[in-house]
N, C-alpha and C. Protein backbone atom coordinates (compact mmCIF):
# COMPACT_ATOMS: atom_id res chain seq x y z
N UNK A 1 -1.70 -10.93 -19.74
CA UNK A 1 -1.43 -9.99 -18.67
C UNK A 1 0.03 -10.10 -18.23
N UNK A 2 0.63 -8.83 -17.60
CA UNK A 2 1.97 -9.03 -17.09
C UNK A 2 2.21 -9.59 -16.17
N UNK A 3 2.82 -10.06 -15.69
CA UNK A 3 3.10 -10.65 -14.23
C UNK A 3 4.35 -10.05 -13.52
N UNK A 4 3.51 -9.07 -12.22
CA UNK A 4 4.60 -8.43 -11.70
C UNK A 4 4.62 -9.38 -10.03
N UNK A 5 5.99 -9.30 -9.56
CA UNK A 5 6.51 -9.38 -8.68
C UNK A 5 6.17 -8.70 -7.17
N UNK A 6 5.71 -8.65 -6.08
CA UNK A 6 5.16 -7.91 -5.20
C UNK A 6 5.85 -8.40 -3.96
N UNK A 7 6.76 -7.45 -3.13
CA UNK A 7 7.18 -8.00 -2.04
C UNK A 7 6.71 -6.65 -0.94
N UNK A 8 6.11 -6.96 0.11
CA UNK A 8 5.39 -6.02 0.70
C UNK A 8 6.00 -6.09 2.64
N UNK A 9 6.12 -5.05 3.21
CA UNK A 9 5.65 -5.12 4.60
C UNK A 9 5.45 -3.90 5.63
N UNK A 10 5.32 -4.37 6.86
CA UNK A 10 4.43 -3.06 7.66
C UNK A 10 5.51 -3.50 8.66
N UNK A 11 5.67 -1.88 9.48
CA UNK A 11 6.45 -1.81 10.80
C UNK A 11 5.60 -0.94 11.52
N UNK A 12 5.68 -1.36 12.85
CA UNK A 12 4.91 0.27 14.45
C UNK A 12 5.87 -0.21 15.26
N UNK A 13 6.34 1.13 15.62
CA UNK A 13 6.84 1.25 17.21
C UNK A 13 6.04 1.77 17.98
N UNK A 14 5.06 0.17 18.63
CA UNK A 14 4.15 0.77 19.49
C UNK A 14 3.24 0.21 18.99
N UNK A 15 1.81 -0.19 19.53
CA UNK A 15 1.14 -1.03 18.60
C UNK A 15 -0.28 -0.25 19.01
N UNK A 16 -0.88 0.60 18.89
CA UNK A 16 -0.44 1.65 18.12
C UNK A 16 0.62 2.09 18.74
N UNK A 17 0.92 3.23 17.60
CA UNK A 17 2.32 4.06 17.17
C UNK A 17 2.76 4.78 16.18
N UNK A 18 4.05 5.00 15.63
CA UNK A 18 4.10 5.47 14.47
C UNK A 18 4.50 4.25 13.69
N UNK A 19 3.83 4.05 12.49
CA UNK A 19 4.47 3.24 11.81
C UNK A 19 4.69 3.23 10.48
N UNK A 20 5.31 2.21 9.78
CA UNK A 20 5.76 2.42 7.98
C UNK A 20 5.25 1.50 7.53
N UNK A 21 5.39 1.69 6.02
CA UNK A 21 5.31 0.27 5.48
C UNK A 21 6.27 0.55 3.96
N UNK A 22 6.43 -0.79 3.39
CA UNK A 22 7.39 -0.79 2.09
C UNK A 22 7.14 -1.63 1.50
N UNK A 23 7.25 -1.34 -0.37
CA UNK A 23 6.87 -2.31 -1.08
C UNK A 23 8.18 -2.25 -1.95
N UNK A 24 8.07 -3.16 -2.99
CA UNK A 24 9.09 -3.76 -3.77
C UNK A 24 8.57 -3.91 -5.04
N UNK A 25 8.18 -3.42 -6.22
CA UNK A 25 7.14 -3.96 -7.52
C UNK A 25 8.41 -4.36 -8.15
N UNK A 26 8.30 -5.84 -9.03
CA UNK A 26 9.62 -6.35 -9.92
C UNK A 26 8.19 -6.87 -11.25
N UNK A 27 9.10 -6.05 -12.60
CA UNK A 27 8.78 -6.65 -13.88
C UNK A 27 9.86 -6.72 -14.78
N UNK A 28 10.45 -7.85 -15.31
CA UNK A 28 11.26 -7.62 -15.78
C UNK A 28 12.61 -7.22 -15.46
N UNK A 29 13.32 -5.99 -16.07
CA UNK A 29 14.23 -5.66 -15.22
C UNK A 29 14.42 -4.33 -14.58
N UNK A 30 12.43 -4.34 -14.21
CA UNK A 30 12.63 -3.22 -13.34
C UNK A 30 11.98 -3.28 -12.22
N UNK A 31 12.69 -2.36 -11.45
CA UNK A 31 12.31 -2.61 -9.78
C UNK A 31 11.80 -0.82 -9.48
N UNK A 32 11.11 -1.13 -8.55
CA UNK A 32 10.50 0.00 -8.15
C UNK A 32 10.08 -0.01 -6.81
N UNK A 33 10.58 0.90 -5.61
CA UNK A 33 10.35 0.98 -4.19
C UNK A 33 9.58 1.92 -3.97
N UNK A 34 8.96 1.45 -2.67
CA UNK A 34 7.56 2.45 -2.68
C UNK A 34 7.63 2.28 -0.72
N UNK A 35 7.63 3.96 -0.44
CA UNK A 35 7.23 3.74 1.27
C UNK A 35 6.47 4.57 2.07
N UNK A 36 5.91 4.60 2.72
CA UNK A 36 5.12 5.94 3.53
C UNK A 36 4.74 5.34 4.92
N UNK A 37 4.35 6.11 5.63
CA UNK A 37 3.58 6.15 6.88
C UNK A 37 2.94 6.35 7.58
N UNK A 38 2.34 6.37 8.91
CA UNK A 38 1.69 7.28 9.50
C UNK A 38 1.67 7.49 11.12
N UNK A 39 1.44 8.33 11.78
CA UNK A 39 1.91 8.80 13.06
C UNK A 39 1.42 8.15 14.25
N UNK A 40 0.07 7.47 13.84
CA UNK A 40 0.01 6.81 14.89
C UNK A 40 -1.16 6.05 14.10
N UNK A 41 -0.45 4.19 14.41
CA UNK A 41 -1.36 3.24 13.40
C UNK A 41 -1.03 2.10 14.51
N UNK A 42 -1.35 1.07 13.09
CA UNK A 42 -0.75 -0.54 13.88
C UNK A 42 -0.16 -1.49 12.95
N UNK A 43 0.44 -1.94 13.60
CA UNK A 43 1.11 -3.08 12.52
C UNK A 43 0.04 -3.30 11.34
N UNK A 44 -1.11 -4.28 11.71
CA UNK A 44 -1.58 -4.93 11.07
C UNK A 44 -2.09 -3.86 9.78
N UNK A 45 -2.65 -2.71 10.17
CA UNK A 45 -2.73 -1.74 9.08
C UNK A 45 -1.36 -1.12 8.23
N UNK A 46 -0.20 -1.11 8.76
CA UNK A 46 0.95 -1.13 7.50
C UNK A 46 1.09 -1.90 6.75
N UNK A 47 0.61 -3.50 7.37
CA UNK A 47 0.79 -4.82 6.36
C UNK A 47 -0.15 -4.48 5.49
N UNK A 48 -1.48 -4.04 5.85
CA UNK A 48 -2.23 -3.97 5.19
C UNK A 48 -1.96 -2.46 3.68
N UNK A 49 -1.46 -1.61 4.10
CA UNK A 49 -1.24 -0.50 3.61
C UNK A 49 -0.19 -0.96 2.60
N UNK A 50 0.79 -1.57 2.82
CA UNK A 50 1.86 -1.55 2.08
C UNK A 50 1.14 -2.91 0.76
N UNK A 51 0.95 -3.53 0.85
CA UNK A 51 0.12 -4.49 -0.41
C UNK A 51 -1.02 -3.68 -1.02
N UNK A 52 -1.55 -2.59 -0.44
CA UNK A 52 -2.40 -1.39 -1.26
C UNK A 52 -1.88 -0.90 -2.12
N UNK A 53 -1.20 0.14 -1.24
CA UNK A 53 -0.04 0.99 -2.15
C UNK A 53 0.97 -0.03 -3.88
N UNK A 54 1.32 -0.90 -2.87
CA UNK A 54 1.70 -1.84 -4.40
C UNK A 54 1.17 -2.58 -5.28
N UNK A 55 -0.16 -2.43 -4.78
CA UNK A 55 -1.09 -2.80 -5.81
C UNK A 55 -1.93 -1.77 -6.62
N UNK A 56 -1.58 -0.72 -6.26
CA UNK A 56 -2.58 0.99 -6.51
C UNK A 56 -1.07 0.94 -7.28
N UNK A 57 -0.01 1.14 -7.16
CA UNK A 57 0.44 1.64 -8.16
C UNK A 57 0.77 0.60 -10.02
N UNK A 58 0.28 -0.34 -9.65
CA UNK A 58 -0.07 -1.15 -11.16
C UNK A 58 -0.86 -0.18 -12.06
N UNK A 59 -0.58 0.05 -13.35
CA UNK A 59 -1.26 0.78 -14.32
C UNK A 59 -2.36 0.33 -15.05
N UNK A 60 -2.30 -1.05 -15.18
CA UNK A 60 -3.20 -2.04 -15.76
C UNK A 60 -3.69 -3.46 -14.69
N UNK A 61 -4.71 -3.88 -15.12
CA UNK A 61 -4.83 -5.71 -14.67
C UNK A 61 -3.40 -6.49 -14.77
N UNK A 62 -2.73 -6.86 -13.65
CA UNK A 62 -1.56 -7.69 -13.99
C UNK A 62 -2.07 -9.21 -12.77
N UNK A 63 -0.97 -10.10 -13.16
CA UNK A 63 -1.11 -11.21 -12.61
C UNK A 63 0.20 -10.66 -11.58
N UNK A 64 -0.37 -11.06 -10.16
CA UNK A 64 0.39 -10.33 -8.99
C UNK A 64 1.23 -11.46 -7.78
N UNK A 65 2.74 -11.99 -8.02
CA UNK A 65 2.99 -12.65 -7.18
C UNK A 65 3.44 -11.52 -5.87
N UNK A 66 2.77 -11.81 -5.06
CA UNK A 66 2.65 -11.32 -3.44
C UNK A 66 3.22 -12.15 -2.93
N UNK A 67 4.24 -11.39 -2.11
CA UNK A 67 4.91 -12.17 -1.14
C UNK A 67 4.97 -11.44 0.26
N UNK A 68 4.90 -11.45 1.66
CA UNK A 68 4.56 -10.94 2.75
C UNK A 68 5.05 -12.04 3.29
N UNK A 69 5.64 -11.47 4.97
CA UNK A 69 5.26 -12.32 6.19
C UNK A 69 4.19 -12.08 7.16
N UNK A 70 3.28 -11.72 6.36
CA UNK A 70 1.83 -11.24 7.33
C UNK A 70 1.14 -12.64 7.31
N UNK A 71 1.09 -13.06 8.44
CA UNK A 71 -0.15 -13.99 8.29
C UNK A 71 -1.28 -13.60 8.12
N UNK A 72 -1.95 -12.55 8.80
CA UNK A 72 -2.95 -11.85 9.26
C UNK A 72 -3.17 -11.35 7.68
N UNK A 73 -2.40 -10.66 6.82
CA UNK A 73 -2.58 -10.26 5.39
C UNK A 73 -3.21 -11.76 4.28
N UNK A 74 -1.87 -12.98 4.35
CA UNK A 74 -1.41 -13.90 3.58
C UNK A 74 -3.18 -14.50 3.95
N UNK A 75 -3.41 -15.29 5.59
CA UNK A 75 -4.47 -15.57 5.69
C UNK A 75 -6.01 -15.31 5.20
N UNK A 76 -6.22 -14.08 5.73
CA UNK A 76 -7.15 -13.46 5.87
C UNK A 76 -7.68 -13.23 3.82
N UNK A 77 -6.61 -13.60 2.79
CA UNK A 77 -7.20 -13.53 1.71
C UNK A 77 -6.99 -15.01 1.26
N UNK A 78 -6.01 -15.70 1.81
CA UNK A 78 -5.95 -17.07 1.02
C UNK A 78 -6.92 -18.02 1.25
N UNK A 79 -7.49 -17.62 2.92
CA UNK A 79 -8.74 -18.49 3.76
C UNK A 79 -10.00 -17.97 3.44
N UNK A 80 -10.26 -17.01 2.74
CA UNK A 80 -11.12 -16.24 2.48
C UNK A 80 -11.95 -15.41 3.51
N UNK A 81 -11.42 -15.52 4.83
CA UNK A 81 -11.85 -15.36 5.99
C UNK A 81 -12.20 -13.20 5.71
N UNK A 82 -11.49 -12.62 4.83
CA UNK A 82 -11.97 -11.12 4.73
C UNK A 82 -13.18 -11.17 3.86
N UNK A 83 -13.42 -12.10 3.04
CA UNK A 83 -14.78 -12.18 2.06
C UNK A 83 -15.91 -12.34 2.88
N UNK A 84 -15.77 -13.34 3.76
CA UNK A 84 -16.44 -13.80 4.97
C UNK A 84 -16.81 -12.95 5.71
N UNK A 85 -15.87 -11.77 6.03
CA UNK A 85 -16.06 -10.54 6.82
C UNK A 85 -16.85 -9.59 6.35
N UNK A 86 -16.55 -9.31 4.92
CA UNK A 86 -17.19 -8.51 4.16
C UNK A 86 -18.82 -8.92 4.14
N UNK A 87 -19.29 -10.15 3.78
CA UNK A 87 -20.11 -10.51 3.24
C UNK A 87 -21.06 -10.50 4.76
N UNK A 88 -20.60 -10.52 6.10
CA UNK A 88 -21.12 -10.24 7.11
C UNK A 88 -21.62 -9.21 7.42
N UNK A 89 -21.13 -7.87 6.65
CA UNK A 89 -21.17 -6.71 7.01
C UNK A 89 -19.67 -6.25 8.08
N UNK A 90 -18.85 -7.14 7.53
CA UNK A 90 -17.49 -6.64 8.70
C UNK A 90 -17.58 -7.21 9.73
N UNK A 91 -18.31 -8.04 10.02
CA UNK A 91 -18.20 -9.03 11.44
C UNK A 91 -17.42 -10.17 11.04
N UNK A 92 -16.69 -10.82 11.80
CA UNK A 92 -16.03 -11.92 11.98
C UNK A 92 -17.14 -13.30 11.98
N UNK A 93 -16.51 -14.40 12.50
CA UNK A 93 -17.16 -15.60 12.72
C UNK A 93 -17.93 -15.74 14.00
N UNK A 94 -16.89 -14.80 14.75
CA UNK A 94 -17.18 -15.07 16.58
C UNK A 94 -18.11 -13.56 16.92
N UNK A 95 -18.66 -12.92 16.09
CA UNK A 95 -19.74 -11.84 15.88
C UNK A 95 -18.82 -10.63 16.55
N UNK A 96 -17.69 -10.72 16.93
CA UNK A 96 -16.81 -9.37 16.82
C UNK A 96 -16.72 -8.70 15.91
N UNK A 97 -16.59 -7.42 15.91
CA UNK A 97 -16.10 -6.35 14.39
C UNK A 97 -15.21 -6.69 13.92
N UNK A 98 -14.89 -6.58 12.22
CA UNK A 98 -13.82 -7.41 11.80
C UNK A 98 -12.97 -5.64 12.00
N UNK A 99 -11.58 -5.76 12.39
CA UNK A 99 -10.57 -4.84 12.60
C UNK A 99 -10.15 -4.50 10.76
N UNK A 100 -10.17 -2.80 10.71
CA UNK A 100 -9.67 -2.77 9.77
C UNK A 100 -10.41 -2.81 8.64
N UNK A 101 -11.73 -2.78 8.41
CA UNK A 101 -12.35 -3.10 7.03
C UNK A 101 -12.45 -1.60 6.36
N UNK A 102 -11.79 -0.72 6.65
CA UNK A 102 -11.68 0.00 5.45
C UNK A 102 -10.82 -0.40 4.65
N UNK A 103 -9.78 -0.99 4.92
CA UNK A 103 -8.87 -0.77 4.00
C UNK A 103 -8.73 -2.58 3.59
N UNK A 104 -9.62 -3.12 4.16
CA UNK A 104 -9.65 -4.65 3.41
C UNK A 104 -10.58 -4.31 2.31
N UNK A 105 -11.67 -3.67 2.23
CA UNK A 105 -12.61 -3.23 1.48
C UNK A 105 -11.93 -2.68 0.25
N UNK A 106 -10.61 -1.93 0.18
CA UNK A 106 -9.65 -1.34 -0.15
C UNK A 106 -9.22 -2.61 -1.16
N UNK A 107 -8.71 -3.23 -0.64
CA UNK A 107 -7.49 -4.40 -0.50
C UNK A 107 -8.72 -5.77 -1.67
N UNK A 108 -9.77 -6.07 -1.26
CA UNK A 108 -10.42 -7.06 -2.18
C UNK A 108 -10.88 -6.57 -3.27
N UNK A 109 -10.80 -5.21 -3.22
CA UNK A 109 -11.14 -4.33 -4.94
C UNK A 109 -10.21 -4.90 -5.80
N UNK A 110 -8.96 -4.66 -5.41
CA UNK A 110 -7.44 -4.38 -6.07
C UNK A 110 -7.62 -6.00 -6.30
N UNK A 111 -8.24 -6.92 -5.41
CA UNK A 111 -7.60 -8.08 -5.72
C UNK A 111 -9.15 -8.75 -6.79
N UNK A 112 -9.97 -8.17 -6.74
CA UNK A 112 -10.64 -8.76 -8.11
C UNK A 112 -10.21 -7.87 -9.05
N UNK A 113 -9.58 -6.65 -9.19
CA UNK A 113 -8.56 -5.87 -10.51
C UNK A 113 -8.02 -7.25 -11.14
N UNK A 114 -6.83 -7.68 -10.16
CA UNK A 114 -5.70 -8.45 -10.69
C UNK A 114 -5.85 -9.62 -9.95
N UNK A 115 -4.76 -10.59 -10.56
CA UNK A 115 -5.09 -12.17 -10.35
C UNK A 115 -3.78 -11.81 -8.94
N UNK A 116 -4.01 -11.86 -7.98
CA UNK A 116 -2.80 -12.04 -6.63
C UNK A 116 -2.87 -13.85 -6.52
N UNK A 117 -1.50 -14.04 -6.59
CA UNK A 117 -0.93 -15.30 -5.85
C UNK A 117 -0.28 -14.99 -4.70
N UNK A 118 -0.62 -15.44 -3.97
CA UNK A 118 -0.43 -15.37 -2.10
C UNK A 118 0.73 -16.53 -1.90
N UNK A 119 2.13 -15.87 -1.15
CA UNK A 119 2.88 -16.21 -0.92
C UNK A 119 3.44 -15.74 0.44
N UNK A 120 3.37 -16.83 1.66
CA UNK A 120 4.18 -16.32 3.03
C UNK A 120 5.06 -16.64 2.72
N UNK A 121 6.06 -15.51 3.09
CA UNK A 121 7.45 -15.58 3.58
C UNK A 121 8.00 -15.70 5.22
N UNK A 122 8.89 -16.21 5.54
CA UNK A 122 9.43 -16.20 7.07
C UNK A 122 9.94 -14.38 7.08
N UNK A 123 9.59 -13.94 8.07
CA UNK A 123 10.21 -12.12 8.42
C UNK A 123 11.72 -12.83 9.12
N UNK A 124 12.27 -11.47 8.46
CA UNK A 124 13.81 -11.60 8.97
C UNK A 124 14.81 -12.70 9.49
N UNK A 125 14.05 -13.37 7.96
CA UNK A 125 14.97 -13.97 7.37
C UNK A 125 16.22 -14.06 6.12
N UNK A 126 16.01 -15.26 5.69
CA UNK A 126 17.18 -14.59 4.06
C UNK A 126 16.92 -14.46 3.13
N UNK A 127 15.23 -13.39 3.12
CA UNK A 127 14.65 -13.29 1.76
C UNK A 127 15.11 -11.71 1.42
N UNK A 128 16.12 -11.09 0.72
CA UNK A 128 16.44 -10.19 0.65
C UNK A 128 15.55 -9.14 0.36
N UNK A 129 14.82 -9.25 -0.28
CA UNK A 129 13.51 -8.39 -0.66
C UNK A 129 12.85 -8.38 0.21
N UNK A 130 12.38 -8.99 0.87
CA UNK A 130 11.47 -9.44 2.11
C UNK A 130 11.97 -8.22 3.31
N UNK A 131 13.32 -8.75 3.65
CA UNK A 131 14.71 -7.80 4.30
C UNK A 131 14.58 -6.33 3.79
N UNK A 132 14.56 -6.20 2.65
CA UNK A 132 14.51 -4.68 2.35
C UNK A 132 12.92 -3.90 2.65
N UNK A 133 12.25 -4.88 2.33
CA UNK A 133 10.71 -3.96 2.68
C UNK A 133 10.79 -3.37 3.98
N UNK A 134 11.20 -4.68 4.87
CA UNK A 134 10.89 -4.18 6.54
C UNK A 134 11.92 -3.17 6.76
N UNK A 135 13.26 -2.64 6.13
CA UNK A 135 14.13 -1.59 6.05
C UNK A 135 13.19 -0.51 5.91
N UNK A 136 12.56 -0.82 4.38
CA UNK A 136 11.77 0.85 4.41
C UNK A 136 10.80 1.15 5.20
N UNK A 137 9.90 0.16 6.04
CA UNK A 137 9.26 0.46 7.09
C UNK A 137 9.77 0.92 8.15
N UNK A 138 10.86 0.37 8.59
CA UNK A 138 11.13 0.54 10.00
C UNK A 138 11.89 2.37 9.36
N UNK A 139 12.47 2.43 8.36
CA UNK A 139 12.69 3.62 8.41
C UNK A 139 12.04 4.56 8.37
N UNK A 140 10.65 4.41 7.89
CA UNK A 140 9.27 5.10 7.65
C UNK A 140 8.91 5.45 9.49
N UNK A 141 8.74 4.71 9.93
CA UNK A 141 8.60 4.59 11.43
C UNK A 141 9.55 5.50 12.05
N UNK A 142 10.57 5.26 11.98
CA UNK A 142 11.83 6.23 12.85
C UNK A 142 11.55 7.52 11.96
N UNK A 143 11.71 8.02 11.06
CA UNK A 143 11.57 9.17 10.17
C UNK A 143 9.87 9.81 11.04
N UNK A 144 8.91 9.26 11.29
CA UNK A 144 7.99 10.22 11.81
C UNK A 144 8.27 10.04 13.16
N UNK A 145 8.95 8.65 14.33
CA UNK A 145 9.12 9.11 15.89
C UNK A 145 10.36 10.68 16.02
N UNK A 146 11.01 10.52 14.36
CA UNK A 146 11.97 11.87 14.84
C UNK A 146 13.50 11.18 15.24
N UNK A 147 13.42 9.75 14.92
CA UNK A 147 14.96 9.24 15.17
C UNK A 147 16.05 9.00 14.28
């Protein structure tokens, strides 16, 4: 299998709000940016959106290094704590609704597709890729407030 490169993240102004998200796919020596949004979301669903989107656009099964500063993303698959959710029917541990299970439902498809290695990064810091995702979000974000 190939092994592509995945650098992902989510922006809202406003929690909800409008927000973006941006991905980064690297194979080889090619790079490919990917961004969209929507008018009124939440953070945690761009983090979530933007590791979709860059995983929906793989053509085949690849071996997937993911990199994010989502804890809430990085966690929630490395702890297995969304399998947990799933396997509840979408409830949590503490019998709350788990937030978001459409698109985790989404999100654990893609990840029995392909092999994901889960990697946190620190946000805005000096991971340049890292740096550029949250660019195309936050510009995704300003592009639908109209700024």
């Amino acid at each position: 299998m190939k092994t592509v490169t995945l650098y992902t993240d989510g922006a809202c102004s406003g929690n909800p709000g409008p927000g973006g998200w941006g991905c980064i796919l690297m194979y080889g020596p090619h790079k490919k940016e990917l961004s969209g949004g929507e008018r009124s979301t939440t953070n945690n669903r761009m983090e979530l959106t933007g590791v979709i989107r860059g995983l929906q656009a793989l053509t085949e099964p690849c071996i997937v290094e993911l990199y994010s500063d989502s804890k809430y993303v990085i966690d929630a698959l490395q702890k297995g704590w969304a399998r947990g959710w799933k396997a509840r029917g979408w409830v949590k541990a503490d019998k709350k609704p788990a937030l978001n299970a459409d698109l985790w439902e989404v999100l654990l498809g893609l990840c029995d597709t392909h092999t994901v290695n889960l990697h946190w990064v620190k946000g805005h810091a000096s991971n340049p890729y890292n740096n550029r995702c949250d660019e195309l979000a936050v510009g995704e974000w300003k592009r639908l407030k109209g700024e």
